[in-house]
PDB file of N, CA and C in Angstrom:
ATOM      1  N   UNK A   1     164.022 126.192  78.665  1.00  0.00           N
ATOM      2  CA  UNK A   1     163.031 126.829  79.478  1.00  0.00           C
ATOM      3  C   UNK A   1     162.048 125.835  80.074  1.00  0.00           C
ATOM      4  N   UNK A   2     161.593 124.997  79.312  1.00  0.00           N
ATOM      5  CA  UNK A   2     159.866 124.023  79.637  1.00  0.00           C
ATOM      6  C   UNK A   2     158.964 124.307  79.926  1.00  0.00           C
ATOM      7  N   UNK A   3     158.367 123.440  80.532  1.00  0.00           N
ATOM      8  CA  UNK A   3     157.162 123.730  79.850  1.00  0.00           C
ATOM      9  C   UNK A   3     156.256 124.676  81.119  1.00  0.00           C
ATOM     10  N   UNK A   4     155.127 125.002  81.088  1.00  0.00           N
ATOM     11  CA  UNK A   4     154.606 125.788  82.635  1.00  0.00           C
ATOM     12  C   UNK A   4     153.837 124.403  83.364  1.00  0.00           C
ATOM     13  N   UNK A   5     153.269 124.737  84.651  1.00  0.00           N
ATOM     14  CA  UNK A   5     152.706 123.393  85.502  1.00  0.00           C
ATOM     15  C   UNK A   5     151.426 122.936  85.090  1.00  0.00           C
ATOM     16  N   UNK A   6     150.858 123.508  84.180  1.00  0.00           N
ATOM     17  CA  UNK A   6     149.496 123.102  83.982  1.00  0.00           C
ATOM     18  C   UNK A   6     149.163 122.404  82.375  1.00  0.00           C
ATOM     19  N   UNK A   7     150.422 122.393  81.758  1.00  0.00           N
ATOM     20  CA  UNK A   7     150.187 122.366  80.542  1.00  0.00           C
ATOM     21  C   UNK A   7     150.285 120.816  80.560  1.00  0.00           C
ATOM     22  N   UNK A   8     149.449 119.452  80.022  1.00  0.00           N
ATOM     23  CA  UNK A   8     149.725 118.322  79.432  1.00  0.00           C
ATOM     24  C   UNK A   8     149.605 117.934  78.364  1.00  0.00           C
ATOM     25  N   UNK A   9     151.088 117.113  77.817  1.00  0.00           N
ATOM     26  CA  UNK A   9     150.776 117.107  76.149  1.00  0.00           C
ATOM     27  C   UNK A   9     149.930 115.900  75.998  1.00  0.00           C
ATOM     28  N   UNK A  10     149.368 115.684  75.083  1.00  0.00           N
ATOM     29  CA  UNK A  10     148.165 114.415  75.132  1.00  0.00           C
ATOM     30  C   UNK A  10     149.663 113.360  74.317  1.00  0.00           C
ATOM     31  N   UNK A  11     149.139 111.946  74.920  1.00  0.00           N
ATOM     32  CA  UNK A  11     149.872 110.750  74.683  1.00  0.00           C
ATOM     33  C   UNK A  11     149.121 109.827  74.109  1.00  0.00           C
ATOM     34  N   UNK A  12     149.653 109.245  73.305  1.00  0.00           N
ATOM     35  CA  UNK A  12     148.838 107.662  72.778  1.00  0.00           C
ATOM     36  C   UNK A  12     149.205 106.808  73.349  1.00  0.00           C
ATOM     37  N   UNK A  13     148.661 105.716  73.310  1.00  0.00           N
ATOM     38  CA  UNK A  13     148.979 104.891  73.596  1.00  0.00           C
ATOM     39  C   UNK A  13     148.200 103.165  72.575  1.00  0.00           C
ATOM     40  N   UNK A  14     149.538 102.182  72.466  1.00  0.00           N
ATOM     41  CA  UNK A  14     149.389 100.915  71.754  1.00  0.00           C
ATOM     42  C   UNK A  14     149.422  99.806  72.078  1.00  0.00           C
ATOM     43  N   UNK A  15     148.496  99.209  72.530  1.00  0.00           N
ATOM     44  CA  UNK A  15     148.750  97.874  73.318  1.00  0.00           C
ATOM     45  C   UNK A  15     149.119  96.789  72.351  1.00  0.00           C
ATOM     46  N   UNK A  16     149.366  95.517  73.164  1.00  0.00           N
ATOM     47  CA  UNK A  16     149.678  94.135  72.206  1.00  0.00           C
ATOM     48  C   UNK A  16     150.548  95.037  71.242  1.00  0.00           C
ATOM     49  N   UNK A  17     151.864  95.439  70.955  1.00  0.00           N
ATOM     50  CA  UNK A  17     152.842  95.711  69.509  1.00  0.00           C
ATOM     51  C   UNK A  17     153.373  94.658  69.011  1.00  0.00           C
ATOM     52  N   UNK A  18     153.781  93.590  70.571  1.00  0.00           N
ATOM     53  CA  UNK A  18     154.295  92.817  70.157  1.00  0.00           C
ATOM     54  C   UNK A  18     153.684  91.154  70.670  1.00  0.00           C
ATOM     55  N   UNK A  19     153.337  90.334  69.949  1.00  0.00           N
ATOM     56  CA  UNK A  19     152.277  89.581  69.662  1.00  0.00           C
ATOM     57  C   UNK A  19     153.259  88.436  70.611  1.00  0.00           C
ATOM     58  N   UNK A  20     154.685  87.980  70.881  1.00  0.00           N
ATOM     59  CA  UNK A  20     155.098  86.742  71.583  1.00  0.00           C
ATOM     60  C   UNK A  20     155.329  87.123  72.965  1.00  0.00           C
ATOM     61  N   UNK A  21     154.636  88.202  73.819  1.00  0.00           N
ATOM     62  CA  UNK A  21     154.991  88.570  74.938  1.00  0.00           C
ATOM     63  C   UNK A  21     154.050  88.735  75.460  1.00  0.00           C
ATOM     64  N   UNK A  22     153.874  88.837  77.368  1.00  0.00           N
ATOM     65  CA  UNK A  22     152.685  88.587  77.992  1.00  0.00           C
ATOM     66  C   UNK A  22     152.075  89.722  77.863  1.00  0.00           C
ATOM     67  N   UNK A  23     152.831  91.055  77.996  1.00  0.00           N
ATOM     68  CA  UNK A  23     152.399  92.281  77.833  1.00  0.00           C
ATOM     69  C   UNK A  23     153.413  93.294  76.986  1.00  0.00           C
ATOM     70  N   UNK A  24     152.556  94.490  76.410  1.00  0.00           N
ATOM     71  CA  UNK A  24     153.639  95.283  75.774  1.00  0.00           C
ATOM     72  C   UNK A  24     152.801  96.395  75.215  1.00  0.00           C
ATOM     73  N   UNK A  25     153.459  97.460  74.765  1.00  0.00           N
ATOM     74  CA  UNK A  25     152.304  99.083  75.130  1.00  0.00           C
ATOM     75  C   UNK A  25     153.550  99.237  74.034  1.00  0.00           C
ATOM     76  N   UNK A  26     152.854 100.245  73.115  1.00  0.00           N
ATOM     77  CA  UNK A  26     153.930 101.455  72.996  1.00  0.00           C
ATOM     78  C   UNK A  26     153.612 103.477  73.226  1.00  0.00           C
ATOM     79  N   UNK A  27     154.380 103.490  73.740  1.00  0.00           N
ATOM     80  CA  UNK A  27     153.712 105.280  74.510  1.00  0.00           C
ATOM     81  C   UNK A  27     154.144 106.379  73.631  1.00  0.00           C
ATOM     82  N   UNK A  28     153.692 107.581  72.982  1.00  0.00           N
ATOM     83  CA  UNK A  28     153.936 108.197  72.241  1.00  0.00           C
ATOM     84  C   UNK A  28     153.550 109.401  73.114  1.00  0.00           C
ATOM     85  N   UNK A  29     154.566 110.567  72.925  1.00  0.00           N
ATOM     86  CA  UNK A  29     153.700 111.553  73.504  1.00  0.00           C
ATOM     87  C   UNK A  29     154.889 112.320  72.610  1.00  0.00           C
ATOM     88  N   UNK A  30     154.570 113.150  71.882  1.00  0.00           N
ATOM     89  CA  UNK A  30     155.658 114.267  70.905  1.00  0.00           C
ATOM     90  C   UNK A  30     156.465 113.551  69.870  1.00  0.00           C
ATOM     91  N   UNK A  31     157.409 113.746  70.059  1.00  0.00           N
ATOM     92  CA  UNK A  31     159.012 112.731  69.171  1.00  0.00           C
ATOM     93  C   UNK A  31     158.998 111.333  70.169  1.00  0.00           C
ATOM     94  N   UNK A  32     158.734 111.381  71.692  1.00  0.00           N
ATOM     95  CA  UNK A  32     159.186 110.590  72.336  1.00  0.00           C
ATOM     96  C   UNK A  32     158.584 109.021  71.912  1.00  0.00           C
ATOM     97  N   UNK A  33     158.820 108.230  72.670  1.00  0.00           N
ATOM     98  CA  UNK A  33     158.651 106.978  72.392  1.00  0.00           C
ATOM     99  C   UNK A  33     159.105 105.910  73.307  1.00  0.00           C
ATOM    100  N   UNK A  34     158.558 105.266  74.326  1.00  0.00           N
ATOM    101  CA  UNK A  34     158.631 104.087  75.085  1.00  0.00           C
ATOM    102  C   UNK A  34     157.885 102.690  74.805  1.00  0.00           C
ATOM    103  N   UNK A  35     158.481 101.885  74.925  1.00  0.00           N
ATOM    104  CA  UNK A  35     158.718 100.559  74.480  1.00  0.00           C
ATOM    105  C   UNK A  35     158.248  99.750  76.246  1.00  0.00           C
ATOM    106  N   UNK A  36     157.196  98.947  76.121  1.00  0.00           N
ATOM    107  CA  UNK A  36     157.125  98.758  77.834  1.00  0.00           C
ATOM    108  C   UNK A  36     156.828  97.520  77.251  1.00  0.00           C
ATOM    109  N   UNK A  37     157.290  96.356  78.040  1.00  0.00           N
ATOM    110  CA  UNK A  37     157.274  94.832  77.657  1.00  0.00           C
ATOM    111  C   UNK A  37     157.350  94.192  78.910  1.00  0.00           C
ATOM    112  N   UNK A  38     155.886  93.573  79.494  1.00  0.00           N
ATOM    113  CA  UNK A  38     156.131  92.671  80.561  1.00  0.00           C
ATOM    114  C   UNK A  38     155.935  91.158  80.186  1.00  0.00           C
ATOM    115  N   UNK A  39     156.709  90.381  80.922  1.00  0.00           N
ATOM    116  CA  UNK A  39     157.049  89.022  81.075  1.00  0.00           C
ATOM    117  C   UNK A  39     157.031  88.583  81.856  1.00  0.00           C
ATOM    118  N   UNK A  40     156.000  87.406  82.585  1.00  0.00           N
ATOM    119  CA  UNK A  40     155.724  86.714  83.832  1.00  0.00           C
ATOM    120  C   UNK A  40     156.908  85.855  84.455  1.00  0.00           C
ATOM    121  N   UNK A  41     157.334  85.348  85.140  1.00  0.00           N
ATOM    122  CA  UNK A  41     157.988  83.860  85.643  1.00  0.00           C
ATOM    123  C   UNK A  41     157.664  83.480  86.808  1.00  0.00           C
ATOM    124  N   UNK A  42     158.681  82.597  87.302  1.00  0.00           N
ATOM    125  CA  UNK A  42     158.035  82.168  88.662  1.00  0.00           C
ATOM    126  C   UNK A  42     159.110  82.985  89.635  1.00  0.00           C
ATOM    127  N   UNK A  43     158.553  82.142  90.506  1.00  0.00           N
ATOM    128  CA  UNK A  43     159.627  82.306  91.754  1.00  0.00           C
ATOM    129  C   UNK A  43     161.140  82.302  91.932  1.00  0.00           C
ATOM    130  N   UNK A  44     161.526  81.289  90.698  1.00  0.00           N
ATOM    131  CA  UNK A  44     162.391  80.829  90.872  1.00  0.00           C
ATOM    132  C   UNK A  44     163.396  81.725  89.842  1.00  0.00           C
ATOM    133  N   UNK A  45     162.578  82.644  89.337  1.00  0.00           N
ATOM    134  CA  UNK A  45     163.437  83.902  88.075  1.00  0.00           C
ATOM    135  C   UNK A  45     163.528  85.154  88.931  1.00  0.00           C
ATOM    136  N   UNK A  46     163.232  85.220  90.439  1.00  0.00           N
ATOM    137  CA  UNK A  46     163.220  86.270  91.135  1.00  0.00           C
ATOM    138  C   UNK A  46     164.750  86.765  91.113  1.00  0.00           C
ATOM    139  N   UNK A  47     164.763  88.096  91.148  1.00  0.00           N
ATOM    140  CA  UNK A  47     166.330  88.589  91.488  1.00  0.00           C
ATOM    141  C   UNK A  47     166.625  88.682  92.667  1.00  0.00           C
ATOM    142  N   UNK A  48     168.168  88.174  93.011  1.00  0.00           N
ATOM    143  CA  UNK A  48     168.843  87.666  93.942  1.00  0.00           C
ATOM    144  C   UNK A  48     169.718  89.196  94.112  1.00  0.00           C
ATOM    145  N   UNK A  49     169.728  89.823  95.153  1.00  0.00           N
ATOM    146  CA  UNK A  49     170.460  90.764  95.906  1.00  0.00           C
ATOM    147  C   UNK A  49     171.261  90.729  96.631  1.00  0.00           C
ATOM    148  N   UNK A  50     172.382  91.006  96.594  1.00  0.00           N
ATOM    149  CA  UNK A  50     173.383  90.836  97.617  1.00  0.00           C
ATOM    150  C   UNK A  50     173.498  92.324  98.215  1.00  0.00           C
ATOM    151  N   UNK A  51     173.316  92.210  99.288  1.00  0.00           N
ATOM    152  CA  UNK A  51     173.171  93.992  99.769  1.00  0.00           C
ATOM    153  C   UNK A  51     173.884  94.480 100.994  1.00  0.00           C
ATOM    154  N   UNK A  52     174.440  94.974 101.262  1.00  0.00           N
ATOM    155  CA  UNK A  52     175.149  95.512 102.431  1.00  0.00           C
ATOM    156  C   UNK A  52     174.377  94.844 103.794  1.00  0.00           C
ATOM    157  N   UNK A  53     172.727  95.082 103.344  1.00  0.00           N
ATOM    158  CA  UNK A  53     171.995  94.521 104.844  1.00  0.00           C
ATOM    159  C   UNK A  53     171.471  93.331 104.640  1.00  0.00           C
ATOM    160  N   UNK A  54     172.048  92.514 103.819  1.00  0.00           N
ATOM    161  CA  UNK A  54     172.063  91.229 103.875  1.00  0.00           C
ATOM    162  C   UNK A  54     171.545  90.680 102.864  1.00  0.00           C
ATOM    163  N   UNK A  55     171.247  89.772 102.359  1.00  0.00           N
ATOM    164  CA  UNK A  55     170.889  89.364 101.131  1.00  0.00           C
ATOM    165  C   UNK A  55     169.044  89.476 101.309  1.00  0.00           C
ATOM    166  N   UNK A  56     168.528  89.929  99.752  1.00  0.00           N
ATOM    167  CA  UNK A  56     166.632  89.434  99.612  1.00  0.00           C
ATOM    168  C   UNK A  56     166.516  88.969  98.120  1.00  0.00           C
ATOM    169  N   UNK A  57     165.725  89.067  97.966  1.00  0.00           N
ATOM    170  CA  UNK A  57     165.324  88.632  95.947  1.00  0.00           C
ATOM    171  C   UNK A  57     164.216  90.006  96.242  1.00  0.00           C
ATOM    172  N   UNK A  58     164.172  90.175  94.882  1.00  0.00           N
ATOM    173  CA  UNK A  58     163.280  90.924  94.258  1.00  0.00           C
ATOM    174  C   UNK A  58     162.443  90.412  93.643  1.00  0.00           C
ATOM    175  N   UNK A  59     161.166  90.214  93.098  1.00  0.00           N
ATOM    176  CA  UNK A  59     160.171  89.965  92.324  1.00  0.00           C
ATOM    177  C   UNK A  59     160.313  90.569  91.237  1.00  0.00           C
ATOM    178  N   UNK A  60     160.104  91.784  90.855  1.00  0.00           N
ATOM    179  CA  UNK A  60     160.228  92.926  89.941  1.00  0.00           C
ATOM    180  C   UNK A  60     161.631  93.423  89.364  1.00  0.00           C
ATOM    181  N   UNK A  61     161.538  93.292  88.289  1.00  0.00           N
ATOM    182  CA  UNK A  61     163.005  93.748  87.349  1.00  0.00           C
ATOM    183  C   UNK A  61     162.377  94.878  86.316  1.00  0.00           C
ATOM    184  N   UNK A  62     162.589  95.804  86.325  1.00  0.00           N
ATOM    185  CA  UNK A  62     163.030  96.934  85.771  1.00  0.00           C
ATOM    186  C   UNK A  62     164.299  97.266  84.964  1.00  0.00           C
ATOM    187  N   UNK A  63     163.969  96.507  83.555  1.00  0.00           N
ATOM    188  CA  UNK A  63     165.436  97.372  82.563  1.00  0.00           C
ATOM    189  C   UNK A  63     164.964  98.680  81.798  1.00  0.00           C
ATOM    190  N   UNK A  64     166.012  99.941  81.997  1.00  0.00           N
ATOM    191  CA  UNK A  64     165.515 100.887  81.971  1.00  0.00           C
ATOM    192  C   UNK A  64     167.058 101.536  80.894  1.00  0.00           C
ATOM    193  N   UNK A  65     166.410 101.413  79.818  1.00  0.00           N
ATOM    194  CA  UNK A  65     167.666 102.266  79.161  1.00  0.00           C
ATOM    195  C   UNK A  65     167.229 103.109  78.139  1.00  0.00           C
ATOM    196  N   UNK A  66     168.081 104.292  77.671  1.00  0.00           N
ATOM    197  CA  UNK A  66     167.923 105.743  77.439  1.00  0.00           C
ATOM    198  C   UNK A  66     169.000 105.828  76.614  1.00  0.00           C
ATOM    199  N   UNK A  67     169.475 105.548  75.764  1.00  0.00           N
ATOM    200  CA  UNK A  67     171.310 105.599  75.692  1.00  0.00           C
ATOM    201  C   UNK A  67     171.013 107.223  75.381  1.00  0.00           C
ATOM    202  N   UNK A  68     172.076 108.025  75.075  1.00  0.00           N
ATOM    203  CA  UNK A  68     172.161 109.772  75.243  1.00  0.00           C
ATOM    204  C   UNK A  68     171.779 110.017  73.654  1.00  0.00           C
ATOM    205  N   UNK A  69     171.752 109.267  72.254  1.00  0.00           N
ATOM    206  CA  UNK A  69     171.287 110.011  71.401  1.00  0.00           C
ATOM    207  C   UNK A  69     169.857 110.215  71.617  1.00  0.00           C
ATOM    208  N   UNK A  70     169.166 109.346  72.342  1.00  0.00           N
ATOM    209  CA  UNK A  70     167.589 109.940  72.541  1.00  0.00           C
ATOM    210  C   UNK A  70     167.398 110.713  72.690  1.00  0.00           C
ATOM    211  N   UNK A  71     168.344 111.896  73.739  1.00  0.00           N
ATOM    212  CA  UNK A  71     167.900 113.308  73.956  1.00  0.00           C
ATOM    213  C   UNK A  71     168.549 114.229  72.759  1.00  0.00           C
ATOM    214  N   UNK A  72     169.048 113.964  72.136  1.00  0.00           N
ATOM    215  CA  UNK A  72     170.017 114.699  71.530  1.00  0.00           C
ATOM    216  C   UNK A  72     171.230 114.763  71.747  1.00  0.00           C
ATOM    217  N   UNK A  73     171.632 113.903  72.953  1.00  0.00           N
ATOM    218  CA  UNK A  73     173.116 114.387  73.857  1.00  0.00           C
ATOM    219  C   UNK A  73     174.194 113.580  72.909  1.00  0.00           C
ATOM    220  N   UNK A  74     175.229 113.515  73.103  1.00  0.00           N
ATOM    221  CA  UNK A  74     176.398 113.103  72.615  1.00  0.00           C
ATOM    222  C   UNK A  74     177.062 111.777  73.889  1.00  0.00           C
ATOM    223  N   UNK A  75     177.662 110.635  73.980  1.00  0.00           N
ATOM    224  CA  UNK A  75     178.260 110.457  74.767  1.00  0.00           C
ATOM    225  C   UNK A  75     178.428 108.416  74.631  1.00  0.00           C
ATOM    226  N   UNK A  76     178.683 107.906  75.514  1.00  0.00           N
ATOM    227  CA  UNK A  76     179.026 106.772  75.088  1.00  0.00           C
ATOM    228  C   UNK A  76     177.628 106.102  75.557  1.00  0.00           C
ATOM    229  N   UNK A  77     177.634 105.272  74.876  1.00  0.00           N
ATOM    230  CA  UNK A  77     176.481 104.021  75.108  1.00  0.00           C
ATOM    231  C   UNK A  77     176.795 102.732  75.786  1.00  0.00           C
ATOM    232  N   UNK A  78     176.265 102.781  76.849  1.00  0.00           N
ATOM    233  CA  UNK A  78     176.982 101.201  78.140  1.00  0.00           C
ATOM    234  C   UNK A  78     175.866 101.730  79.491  1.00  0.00           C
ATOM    235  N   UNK A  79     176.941 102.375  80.099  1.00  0.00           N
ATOM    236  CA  UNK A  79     176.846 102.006  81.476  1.00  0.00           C
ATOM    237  C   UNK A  79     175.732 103.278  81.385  1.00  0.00           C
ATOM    238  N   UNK A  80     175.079 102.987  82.050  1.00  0.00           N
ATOM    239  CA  UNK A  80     174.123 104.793  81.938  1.00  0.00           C
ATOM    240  C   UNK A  80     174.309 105.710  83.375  1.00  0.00           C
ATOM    241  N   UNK A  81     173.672 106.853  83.210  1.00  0.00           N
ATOM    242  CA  UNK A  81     174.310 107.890  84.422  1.00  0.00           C
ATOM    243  C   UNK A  81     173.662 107.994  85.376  1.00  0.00           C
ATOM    244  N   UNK A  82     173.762 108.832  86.294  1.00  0.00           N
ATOM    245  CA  UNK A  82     173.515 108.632  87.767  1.00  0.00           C
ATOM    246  C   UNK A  82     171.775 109.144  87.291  1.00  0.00           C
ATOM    247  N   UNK A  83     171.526 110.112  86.436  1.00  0.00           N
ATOM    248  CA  UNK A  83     170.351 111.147  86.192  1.00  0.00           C
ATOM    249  C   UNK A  83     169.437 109.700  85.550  1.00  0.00           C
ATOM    250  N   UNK A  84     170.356 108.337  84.905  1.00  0.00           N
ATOM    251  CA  UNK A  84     169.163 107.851  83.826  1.00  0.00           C
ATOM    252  C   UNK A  84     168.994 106.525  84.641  1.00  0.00           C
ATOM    253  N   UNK A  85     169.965 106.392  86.165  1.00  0.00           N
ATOM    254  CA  UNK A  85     169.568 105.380  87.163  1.00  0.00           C
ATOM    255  C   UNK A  85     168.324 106.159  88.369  1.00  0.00           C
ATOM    256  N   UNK A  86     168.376 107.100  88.463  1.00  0.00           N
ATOM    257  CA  UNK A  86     167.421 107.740  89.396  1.00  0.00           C
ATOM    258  C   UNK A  86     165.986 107.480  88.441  1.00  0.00           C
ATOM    259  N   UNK A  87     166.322 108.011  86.774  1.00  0.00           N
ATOM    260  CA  UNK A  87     165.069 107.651  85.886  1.00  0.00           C
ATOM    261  C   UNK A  87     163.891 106.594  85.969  1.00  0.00           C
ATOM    262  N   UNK A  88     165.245 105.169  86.321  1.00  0.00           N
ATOM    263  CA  UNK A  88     164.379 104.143  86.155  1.00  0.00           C
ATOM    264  C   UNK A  88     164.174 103.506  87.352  1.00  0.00           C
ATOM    265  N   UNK A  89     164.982 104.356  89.158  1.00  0.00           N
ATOM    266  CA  UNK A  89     164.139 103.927  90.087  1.00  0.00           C
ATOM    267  C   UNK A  89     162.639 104.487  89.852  1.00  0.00           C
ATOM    268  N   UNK A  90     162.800 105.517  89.814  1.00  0.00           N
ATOM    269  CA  UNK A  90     161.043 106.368  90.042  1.00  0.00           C
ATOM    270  C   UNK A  90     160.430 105.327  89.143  1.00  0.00           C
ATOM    271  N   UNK A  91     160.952 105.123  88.357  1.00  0.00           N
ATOM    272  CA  UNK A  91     159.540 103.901  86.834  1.00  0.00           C
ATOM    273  C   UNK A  91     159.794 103.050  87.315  1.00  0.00           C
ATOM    274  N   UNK A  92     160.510 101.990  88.166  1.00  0.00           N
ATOM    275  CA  UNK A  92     160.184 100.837  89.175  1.00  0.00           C
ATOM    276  C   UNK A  92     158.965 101.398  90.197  1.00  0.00           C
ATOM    277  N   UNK A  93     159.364 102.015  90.928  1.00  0.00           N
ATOM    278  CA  UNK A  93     157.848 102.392  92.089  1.00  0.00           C
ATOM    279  C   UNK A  93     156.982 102.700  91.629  1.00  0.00           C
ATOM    280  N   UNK A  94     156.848 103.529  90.178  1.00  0.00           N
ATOM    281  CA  UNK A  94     155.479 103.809  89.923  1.00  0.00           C
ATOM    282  C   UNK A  94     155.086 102.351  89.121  1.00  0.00           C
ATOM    283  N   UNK A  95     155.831 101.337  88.550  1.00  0.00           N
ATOM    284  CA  UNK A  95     155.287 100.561  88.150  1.00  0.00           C
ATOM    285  C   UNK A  95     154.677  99.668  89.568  1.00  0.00           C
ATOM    286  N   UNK A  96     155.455  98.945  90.253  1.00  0.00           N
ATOM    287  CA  UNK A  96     155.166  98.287  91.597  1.00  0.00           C
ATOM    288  C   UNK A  96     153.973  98.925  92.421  1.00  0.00           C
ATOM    289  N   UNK A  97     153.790 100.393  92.015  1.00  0.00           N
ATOM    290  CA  UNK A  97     152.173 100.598  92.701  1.00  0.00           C
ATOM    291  C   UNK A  97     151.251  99.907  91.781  1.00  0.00           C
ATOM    292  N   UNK A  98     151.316 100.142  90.189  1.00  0.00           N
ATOM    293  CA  UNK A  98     150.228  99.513  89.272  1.00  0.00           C
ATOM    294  C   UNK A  98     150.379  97.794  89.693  1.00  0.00           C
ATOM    295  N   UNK A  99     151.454  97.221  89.832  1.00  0.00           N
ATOM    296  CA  UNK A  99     151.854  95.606  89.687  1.00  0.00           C
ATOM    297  C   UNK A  99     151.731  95.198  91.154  1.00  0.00           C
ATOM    298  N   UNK A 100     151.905  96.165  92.098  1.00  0.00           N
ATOM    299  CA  UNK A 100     151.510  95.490  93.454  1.00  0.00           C
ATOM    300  C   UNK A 100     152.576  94.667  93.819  1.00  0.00           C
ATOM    301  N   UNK A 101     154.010  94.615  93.582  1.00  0.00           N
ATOM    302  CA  UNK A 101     154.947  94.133  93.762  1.00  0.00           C
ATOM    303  C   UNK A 101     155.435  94.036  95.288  1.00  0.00           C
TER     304      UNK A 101
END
């Protein structure tokens, strides 16, 4: 069913978890649980694109994984699905508005 439009569950949140990295949070909101870990480099760690409209680099890398026992689901753990690649475009753009990417 879910939930109605007005309802928000309150979230915690944990900065510094992990003490050898530039940044890192951990997000709690119910059972759930995200793990967010940023790491600086230069220029020269930018991602390289090869793209139909020609090649760019990226600045920003986004690894975004979910494997299916998180939800409860059943299924193999690798490649993830079309629903948990759409997941982690939207959490690239909303991060790149905070990071200014």
């Amino acid at each position: 069913m879910g939930r109605d439009t007005r309802t928000v569950r309150p979230i915690t949140i944990r900065s510094g978890v992990l003490p050898r990295t530039h940044g890192s949070a951990l997000f709690t909101r119910g059972e759930t649980q995200a793990l967010v870990i940023a790491t600086l480099g230069t220029g020269r760690d930018e991602q390289r694109i090869d793209a139909l409209q020609g090649d760019y680099t990226d600045r920003f890398m986004l690894h975004y994984n979910m494997p299916p026992y998180a939800t409860g689901e059943t299924g193999r753990v690798g490649t993830p699905s079309a629903g948990r690649l759409v997941m982690g475009v939207l959490q690239a753009r909303v991060n790149c508005g905070i990071a200014l990417c």
